[in-house]
Protein backbone atom coordinates (compact mmCIF):
# COMPACT_ATOMS: atom_id res chain seq x y z
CA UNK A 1 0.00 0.00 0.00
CA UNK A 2 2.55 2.07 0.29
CA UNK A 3 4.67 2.17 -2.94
CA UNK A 4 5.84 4.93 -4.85
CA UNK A 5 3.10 7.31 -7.35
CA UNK A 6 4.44 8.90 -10.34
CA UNK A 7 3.22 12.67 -11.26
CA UNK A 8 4.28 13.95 -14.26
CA UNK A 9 6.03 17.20 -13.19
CA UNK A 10 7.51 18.34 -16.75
CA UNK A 11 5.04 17.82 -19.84
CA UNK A 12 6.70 16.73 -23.39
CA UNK A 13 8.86 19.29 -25.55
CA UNK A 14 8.22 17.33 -28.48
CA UNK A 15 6.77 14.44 -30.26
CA UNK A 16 10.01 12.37 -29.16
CA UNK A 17 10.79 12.13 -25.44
CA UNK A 18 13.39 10.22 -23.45
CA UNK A 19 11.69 9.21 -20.02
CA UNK A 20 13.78 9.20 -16.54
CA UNK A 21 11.28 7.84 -14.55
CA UNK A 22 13.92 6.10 -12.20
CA UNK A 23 13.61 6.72 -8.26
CA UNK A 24 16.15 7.08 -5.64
CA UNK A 25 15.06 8.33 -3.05
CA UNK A 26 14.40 5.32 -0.25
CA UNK A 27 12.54 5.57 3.02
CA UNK A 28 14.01 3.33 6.51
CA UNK A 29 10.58 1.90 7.26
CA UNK A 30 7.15 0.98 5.65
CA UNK A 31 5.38 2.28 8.28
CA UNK A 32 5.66 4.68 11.42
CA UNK A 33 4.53 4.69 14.50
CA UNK A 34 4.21 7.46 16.37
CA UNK A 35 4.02 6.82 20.05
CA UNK A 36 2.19 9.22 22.02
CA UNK A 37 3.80 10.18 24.79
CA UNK A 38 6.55 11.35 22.31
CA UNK A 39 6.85 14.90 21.44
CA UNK A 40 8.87 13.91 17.93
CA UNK A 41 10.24 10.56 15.94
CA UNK A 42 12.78 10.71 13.29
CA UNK A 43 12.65 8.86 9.65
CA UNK A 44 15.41 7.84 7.89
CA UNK A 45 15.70 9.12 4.06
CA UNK A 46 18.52 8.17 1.58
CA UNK A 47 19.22 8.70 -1.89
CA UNK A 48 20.07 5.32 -3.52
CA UNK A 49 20.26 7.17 -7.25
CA UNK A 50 23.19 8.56 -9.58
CA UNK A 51 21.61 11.98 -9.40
CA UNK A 52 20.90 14.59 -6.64
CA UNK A 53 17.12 15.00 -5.97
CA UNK A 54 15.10 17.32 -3.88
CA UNK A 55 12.96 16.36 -1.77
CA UNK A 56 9.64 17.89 0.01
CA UNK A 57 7.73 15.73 2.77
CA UNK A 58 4.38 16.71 4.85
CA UNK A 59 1.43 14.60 6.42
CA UNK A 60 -2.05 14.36 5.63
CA UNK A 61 -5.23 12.64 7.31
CA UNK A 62 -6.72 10.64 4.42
CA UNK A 63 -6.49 12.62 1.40
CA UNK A 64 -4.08 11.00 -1.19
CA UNK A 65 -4.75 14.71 -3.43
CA UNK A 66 -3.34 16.23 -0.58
CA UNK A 67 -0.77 18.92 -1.35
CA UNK A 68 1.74 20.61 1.70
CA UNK A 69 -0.37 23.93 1.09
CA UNK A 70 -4.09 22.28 2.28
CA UNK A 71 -2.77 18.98 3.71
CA UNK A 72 -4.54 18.62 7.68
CA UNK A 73 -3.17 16.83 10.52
CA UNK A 74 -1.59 17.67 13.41
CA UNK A 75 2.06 17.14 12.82
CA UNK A 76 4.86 19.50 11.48
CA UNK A 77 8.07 18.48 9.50
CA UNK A 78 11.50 19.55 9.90
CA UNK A 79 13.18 20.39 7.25
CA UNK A 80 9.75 20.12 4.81
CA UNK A 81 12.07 20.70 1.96
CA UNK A 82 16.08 19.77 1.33
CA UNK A 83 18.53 18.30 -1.23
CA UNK A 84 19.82 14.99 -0.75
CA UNK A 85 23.08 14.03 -3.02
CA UNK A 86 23.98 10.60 -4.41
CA UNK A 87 24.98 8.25 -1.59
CA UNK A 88 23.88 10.26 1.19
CA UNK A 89 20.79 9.99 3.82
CA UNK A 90 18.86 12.57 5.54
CA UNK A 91 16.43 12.62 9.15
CA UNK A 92 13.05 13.74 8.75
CA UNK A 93 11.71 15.23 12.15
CA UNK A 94 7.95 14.88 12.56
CA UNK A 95 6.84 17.01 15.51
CA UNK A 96 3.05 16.59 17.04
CA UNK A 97 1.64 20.21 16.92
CA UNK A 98 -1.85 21.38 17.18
CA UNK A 99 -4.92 19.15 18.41
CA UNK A 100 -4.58 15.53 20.50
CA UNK A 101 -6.02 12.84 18.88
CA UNK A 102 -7.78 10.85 20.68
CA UNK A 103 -6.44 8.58 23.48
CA UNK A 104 -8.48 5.39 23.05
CA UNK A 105 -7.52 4.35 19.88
CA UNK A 106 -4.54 4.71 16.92
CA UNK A 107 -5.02 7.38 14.32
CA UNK A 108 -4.15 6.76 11.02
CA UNK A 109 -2.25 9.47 8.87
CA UNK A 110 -0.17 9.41 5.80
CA UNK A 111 3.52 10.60 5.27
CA UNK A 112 3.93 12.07 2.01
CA UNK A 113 7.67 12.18 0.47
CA UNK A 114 8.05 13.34 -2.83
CA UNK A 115 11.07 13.06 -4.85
CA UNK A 116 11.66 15.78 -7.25
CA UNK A 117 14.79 14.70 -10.17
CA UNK A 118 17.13 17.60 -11.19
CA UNK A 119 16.66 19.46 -14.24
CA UNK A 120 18.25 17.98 -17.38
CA UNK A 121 21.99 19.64 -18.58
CA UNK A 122 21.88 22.37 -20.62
CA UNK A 123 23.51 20.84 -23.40
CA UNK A 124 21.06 17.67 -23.50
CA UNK A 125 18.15 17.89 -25.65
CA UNK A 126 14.98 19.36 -24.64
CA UNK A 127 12.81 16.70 -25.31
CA UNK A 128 13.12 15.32 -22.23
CA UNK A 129 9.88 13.66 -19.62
CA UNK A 130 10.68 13.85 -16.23
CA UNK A 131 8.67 12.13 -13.03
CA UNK A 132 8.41 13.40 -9.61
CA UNK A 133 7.94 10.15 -7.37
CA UNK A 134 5.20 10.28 -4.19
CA UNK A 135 6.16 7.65 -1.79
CA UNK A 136 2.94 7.74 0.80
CA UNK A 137 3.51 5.96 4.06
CA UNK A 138 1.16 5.01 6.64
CA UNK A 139 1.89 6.91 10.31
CA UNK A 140 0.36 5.52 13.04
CA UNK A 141 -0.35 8.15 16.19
CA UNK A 142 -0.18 5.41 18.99
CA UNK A 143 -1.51 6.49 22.42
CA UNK A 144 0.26 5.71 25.76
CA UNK A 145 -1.63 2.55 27.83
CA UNK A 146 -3.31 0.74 25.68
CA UNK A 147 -5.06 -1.63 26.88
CA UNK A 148 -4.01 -4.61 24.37
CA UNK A 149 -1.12 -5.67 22.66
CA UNK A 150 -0.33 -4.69 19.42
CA UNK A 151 0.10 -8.66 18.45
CA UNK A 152 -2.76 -9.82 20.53
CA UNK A 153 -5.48 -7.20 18.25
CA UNK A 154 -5.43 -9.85 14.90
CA UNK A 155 -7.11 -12.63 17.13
CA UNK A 156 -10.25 -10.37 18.22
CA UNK A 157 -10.97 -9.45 14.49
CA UNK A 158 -14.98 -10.66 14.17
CA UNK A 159 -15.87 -12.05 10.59
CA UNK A 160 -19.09 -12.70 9.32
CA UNK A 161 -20.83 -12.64 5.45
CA UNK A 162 -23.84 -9.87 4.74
CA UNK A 163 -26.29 -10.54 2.30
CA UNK A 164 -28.96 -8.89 0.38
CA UNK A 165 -30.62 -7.74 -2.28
CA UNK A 166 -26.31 -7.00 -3.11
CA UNK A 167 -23.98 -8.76 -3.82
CA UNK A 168 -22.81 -10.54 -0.54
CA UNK A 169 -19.99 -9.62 1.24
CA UNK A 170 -17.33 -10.49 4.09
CA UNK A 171 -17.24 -8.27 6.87
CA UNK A 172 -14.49 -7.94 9.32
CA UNK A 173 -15.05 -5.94 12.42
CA UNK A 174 -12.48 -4.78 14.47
CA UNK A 175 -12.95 -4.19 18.40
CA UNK A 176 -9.47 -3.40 19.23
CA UNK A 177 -8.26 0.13 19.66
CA UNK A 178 -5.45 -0.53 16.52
CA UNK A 179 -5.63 0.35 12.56
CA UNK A 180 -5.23 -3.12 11.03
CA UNK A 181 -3.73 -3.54 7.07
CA UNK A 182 -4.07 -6.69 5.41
CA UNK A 183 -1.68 -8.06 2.96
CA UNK A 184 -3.98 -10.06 1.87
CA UNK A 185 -7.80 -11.80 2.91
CA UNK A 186 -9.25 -14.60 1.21
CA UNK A 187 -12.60 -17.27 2.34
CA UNK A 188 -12.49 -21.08 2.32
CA UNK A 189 -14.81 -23.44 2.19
CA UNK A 190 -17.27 -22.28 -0.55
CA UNK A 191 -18.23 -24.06 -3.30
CA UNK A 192 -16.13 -27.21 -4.09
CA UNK A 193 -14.79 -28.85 -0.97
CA UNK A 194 -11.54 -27.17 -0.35
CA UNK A 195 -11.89 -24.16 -2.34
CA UNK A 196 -10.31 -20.83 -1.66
CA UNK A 197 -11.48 -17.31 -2.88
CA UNK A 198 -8.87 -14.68 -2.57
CA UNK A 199 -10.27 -11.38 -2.11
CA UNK A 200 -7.41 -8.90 -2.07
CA UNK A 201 -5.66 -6.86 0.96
CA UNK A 202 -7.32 -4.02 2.88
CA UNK A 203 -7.45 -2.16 6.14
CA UNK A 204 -9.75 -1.70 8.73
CA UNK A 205 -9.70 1.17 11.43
CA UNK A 206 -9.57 0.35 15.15
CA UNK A 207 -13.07 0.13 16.19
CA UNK A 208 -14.02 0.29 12.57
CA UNK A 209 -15.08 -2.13 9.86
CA UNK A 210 -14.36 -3.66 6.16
CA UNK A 211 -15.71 -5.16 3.71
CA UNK A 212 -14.89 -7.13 0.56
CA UNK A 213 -17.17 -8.51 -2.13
CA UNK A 214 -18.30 -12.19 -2.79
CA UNK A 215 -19.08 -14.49 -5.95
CA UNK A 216 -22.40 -14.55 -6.15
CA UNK A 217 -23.16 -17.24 -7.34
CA UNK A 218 -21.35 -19.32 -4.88
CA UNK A 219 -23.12 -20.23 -1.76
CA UNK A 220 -20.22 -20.46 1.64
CA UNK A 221 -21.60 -22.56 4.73
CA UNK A 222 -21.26 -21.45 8.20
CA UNK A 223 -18.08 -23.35 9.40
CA UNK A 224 -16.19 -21.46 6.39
CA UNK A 225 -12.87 -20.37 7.40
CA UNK A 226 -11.08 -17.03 6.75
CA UNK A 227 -7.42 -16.89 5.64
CA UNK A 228 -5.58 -13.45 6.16
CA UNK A 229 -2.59 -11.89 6.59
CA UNK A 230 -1.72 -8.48 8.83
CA UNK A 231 1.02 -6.56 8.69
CA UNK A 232 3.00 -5.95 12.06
CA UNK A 233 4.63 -2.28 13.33
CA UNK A 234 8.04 -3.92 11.49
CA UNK A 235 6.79 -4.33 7.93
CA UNK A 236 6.46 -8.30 8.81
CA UNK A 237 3.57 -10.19 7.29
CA UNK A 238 1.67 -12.16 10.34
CA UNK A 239 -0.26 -15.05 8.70
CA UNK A 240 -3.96 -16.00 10.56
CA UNK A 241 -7.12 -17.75 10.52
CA UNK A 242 -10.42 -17.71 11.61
CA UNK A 243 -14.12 -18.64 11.96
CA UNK A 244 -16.99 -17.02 10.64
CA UNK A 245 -18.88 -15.80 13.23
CA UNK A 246 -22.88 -16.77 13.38
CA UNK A 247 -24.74 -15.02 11.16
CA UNK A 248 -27.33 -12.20 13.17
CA UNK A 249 -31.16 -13.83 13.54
CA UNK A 250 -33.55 -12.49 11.34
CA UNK A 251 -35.98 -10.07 13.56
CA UNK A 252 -38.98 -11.90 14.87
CA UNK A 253 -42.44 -10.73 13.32
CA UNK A 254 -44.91 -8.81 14.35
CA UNK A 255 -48.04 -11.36 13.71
């Protein structure tokens, strides 16, 4: 979920172009965690290309159109804009500023680093298509005292399938006071004896739910199992399994 966008930053000269669409610029982590009894963390950036690159990093709450001019959340970044050469690495400061968020549950916000490439030579020609690279990683405001683990919040995920006049659809709900991603979800058990549907990756907020969309036309029987795999404060992919939970009775009628 987190890989890197490209935005064309320089449009065509002429009909003939020679794309540079390579990026350098690499991030320590895949995810951060901000704790919150911390007034600041630090990210590692370094630049892994031949070329110098600038680059310009600031936080948003949701919105992937986001810009540093009308991106919201309540974190500052220090230096918001530098140069990084060939070979060297750089610290990225985030500072909490502004309003708490709240101290039940994690936050989810996004740490936007773009990588801008330096202008071609003078003497090369003009007909040149450049990229400026957005890597977006998830941060993850963490309040102190918690009252589970971090490892244990996986196992209380509740799973069930919704149906309607819709298509049907497996629902995860998630009591515990962490953001879950999924590398991947899929459902056994439907259809052919043995059978397993994958049904993509995802994320669910803490206290929050998901959903994912079913075959239709294939019916899955209440002892149907649930395959996933969450991805841990390290990067690590944590495989698990569970139980559809019993479907909710129908409401009695009023005869």
């Amino acid at each position: 979920m987190a890989g890197a966008r490209a935005i064309v930053c320089l449009a065509l000269g002429a009909a003939c172009a020679i794309a540079d669409a390579n990026a350098g610029i690499v991030i320590g982590a895949t995810r951060i965690v901000f704790p919150g009894a911390s007034r600041d963390v630090a990210v590692r950036v370094q630049n892994k290309g031949q070329e110098p690159a600038l680059v310009q990093a600031w936080i948003d709450d949701g919105d992937d159109r986001s810009t540093p001019e009308n991106a919201r959340a309540p974190f500052a970044i220090t230096p918001p804009v530098f140069r990084i050469d060939p070979g060297r690495g750089h610290a990225l400061r985030i500072v909490h500023v502004g309003d708490h968020p709240p101290a039940d549950r994690e936050v989810l916000y996004w740490l936007n680093v773009l990588e801008i490439p330096p202008s071609p030579d003078a003497g090369k020609s003009v007909n040149t298509l450049q990229f400026a690279f957005r890597h977006r990683l998830k941060l993850l405001h963490r309040p102190p005292g918690l009252s589970v683990d971090p490892s244990a919040a996986p196992s209380s995920l509740v799973w069930s399938i919704e149906s309607g006049d819709a298509l049907p659809r497996l629902r995860v709900s998630n009591p515990s006071p962490y953001v879950l991603s999924f590398n991947e979800v899929a459902i056994m058990g439907g259809g052919s004896p043995g059978k397993t549907f994958p049904l993509g990756g995802g994320m669910v907020a803490a206290g929050g739910q998901a959903t994912w969309s079913l075959p239709k036309a294939v019916s899955f029987p209440a002892a149907a199992s649930v395959t996933f795999a969450t991805i841990n404060d390290y990067g690590a992919v944590v495989p698990g399994i569970a139980k559809l939970a019993a479907a909710p009775a129908a409401p009695a009628s009023s005869d």
